[in-house]
C-alpha atoms as a PDB file:
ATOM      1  CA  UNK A   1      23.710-115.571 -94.552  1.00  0.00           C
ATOM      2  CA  UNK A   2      25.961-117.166 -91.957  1.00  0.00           C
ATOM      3  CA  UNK A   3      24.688-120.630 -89.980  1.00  0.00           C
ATOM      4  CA  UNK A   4      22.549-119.241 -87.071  1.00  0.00           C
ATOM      5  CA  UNK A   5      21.334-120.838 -84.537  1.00  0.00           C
ATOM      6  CA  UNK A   6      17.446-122.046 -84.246  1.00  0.00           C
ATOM      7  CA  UNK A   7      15.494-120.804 -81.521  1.00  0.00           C
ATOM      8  CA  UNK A   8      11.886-121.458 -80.599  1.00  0.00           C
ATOM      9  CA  UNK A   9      10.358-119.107 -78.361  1.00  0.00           C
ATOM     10  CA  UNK A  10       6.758-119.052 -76.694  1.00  0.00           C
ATOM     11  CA  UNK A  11       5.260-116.188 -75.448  1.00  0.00           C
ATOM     12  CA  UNK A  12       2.131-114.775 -73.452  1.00  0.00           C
ATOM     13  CA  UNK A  13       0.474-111.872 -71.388  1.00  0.00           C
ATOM     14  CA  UNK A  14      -1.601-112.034 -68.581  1.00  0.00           C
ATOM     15  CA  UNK A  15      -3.843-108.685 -67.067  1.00  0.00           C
ATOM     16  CA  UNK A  16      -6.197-108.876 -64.542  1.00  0.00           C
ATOM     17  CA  UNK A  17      -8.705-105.727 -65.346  1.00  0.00           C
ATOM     18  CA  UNK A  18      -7.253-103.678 -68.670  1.00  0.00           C
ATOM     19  CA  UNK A  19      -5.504-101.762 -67.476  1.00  0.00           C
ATOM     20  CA  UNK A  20      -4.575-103.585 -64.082  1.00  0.00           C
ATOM     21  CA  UNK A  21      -2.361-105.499 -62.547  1.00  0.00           C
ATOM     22  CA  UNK A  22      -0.326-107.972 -65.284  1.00  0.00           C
ATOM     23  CA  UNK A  23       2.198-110.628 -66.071  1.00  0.00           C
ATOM     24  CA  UNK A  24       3.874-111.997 -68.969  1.00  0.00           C
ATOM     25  CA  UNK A  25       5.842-115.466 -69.581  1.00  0.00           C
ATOM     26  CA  UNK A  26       8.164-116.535 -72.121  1.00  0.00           C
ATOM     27  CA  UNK A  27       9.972-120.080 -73.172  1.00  0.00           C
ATOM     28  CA  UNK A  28      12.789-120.202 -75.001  1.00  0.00           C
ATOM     29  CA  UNK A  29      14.010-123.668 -76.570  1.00  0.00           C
ATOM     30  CA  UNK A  30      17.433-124.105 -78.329  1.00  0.00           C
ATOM     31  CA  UNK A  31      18.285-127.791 -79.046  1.00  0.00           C
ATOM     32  CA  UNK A  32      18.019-129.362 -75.351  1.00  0.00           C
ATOM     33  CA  UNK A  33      18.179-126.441 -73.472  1.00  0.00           C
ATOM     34  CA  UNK A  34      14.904-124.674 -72.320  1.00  0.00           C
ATOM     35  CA  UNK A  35      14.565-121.112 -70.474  1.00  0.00           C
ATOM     36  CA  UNK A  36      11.959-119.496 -68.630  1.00  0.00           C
ATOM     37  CA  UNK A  37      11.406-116.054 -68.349  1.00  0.00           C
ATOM     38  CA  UNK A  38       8.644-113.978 -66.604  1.00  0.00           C
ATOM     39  CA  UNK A  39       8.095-110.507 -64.660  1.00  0.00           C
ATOM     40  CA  UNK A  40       4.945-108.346 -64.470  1.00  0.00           C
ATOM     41  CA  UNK A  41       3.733-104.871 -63.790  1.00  0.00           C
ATOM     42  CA  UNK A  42       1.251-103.229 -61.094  1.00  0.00           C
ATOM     43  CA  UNK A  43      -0.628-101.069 -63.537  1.00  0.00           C
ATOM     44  CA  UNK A  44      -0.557-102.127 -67.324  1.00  0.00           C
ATOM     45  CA  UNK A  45      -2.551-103.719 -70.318  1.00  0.00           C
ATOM     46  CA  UNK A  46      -2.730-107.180 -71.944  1.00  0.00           C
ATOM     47  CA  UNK A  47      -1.287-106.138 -75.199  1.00  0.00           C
ATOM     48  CA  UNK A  48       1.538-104.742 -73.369  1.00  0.00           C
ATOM     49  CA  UNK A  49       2.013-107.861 -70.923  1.00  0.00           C
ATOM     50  CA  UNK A  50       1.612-109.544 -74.683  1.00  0.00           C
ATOM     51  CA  UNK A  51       4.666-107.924 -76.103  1.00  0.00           C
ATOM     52  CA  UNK A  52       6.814-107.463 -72.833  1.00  0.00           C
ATOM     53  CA  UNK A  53       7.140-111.043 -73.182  1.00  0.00           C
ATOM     54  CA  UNK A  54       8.119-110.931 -76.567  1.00  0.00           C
ATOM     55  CA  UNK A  55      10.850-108.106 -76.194  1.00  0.00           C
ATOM     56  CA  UNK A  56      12.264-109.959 -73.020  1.00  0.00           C
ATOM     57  CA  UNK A  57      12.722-113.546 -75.087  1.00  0.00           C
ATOM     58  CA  UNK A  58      14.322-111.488 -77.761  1.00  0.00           C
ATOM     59  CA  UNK A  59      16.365-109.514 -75.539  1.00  0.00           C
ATOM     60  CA  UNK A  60      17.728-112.777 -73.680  1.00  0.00           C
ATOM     61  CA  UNK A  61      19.302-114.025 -77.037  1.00  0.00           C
ATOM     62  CA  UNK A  62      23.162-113.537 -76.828  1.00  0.00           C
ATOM     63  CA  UNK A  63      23.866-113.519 -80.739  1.00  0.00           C
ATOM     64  CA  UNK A  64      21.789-113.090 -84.123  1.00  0.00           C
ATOM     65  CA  UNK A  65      19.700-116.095 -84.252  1.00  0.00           C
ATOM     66  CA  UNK A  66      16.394-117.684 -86.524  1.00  0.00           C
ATOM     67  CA  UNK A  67      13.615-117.453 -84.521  1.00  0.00           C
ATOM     68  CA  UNK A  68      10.181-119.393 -84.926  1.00  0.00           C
ATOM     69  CA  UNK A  69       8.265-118.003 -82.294  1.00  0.00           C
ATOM     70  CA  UNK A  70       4.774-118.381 -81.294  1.00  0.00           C
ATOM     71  CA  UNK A  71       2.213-116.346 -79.467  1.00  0.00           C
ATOM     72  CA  UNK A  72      -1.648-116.293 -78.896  1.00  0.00           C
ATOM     73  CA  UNK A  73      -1.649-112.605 -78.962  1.00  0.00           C
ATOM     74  CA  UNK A  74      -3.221-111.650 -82.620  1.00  0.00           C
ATOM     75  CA  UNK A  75      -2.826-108.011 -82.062  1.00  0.00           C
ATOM     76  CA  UNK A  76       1.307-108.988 -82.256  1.00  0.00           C
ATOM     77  CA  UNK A  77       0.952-111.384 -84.975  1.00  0.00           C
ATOM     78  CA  UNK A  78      -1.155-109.017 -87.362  1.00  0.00           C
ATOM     79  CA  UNK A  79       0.646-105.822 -86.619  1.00  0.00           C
ATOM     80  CA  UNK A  80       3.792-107.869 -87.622  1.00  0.00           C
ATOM     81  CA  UNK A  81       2.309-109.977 -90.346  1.00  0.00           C
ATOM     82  CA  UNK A  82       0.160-107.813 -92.345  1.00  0.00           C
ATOM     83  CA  UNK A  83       3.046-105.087 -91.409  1.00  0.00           C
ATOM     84  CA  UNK A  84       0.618-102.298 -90.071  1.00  0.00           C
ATOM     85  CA  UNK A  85       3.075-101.705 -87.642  1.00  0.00           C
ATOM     86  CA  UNK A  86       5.841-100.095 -90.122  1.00  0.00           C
ATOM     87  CA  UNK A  87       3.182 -98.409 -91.917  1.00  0.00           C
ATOM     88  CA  UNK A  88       2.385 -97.001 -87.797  1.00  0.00           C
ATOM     89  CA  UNK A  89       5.614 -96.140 -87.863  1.00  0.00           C
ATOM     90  CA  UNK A  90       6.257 -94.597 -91.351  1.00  0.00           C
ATOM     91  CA  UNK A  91       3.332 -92.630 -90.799  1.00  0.00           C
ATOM     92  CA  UNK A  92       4.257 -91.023 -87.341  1.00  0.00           C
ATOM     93  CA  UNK A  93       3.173 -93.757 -85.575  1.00  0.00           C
ATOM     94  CA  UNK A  94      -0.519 -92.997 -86.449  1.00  0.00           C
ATOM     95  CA  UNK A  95      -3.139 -95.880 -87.996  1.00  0.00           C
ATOM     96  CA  UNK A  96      -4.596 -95.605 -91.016  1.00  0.00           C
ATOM     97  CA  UNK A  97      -7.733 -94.702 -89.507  1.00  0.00           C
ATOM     98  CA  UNK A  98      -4.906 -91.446 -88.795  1.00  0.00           C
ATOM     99  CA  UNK A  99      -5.851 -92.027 -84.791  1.00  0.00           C
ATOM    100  CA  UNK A 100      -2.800 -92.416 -83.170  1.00  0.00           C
ATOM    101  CA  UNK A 101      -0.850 -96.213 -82.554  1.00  0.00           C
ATOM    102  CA  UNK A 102      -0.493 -97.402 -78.790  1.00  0.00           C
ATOM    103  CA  UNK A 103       2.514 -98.855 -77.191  1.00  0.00           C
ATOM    104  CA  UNK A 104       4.656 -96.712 -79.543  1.00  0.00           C
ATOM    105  CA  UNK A 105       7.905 -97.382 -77.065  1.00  0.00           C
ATOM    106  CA  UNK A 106       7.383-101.086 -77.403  1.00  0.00           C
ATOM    107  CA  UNK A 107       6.866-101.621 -80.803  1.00  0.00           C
ATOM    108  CA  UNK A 108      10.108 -99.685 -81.019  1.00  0.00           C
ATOM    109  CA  UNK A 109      12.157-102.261 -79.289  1.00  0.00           C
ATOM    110  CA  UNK A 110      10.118-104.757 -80.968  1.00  0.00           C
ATOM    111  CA  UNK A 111      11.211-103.711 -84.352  1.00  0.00           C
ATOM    112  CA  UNK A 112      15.205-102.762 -83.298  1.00  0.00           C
ATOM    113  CA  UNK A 113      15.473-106.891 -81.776  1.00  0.00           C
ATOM    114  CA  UNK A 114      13.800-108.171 -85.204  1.00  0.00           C
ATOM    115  CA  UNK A 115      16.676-106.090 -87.306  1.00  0.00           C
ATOM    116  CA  UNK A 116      19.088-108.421 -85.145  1.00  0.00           C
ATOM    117  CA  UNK A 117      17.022-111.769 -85.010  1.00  0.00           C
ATOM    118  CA  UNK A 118      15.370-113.506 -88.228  1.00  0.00           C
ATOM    119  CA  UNK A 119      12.144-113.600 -86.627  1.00  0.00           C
ATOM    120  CA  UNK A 120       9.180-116.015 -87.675  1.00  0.00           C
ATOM    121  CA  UNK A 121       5.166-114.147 -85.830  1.00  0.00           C
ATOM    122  CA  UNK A 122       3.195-117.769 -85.734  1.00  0.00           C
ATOM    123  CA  UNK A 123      -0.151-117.155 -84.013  1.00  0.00           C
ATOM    124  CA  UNK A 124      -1.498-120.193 -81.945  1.00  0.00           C
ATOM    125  CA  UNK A 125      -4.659-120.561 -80.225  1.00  0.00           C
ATOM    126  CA  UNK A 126      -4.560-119.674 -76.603  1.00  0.00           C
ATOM    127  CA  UNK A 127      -6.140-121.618 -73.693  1.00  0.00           C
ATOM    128  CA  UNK A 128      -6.165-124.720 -76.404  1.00  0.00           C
ATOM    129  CA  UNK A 129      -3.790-126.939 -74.873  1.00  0.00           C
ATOM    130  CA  UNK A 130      -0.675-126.006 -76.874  1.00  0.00           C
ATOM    131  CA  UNK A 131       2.136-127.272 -73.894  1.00  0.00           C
ATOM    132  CA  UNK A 132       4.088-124.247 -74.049  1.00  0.00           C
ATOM    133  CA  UNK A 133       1.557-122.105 -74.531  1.00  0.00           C
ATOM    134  CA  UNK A 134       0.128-123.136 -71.228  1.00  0.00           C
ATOM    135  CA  UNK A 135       3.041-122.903 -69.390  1.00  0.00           C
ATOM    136  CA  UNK A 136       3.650-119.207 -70.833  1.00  0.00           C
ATOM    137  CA  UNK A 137      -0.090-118.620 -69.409  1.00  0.00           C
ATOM    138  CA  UNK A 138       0.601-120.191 -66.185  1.00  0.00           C
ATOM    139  CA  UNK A 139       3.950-118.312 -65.564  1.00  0.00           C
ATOM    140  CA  UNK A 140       1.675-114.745 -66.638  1.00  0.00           C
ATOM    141  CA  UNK A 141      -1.136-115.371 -64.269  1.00  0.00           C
ATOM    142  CA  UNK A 142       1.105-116.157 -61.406  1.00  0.00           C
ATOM    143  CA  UNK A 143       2.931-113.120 -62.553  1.00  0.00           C
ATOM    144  CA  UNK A 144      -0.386-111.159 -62.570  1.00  0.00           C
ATOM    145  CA  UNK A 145      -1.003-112.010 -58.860  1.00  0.00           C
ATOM    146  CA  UNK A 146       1.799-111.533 -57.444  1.00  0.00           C
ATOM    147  CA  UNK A 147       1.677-107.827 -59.166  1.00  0.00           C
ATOM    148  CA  UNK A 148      -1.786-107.575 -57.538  1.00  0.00           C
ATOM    149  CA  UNK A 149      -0.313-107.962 -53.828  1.00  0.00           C
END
């Protein structure tokens, strides 16, 4: 596999009410260089806040690149991990438990920018005083109220 480039990227969600206004924040760290990212939505869900902000660091690569990235968001990390979401998805998008999956459209994206990236789900404990993951928090929740304006 050609040399790619190692990225670290940090991620979180923000909602206040579920569903309700929400916000998402992202880091991404390449050598020296560090990028924030964040946006929000009026009427939405923590999980989806949750992997907005992973589709958005993903999308803002420019080429194929190893990615270690981290999140506090266990519904991500399992459905990834334990790869639930391709049996969702090989099934008709419906869990084993045969109800249907949610946030079919973004696990989609999801799973098209981790054909393109080598992508490393590490699950860290939120609100635990991981740097980045604080900042990702603090970037969701002002994202949150701005969305509740």
């Amino acid at each position: 596999m050609e040399n790619r480039k190692k990225v670290y990227v940090y991620t979180d969600g923000s909602c206040s009410g579920n569903p309700g206004p929400g916000g998402w924040g992202c880091i991404l760290k390449y050598n020296s260089v560090e990028k924030e990212l964040c946006g929000g939505d009026k009427n939405t869900t923590n999980n989806r806040m949750e992997m907005t902000a992973v589709i958005e660091a993903l999308k803002a690569l420019k080429e194929p690149c190893d990615v270690e990235l981290y999140t506090d968001s266990q519904y991500i990390c399992n459905s990834i991990n334990n790869e639930w979401v391709f049996s969702w998805k090989n099934n008709g998008w419906k869990k084993a438990d045969k109800k249907p999956a949610l946030n079919i459209e973004l696990w989609e994206e999801i799973l098209k920018l981790i054909e393109l990236h080598n992508v490393k789900f590490n699950w860290i404990k939120g609100h635990a005083g991981h740097p980045e993951n604080e900042r990702c928090d603090k970037l969701a929740v002002e994202q949150t109220a701005i969305y509740s304006e």
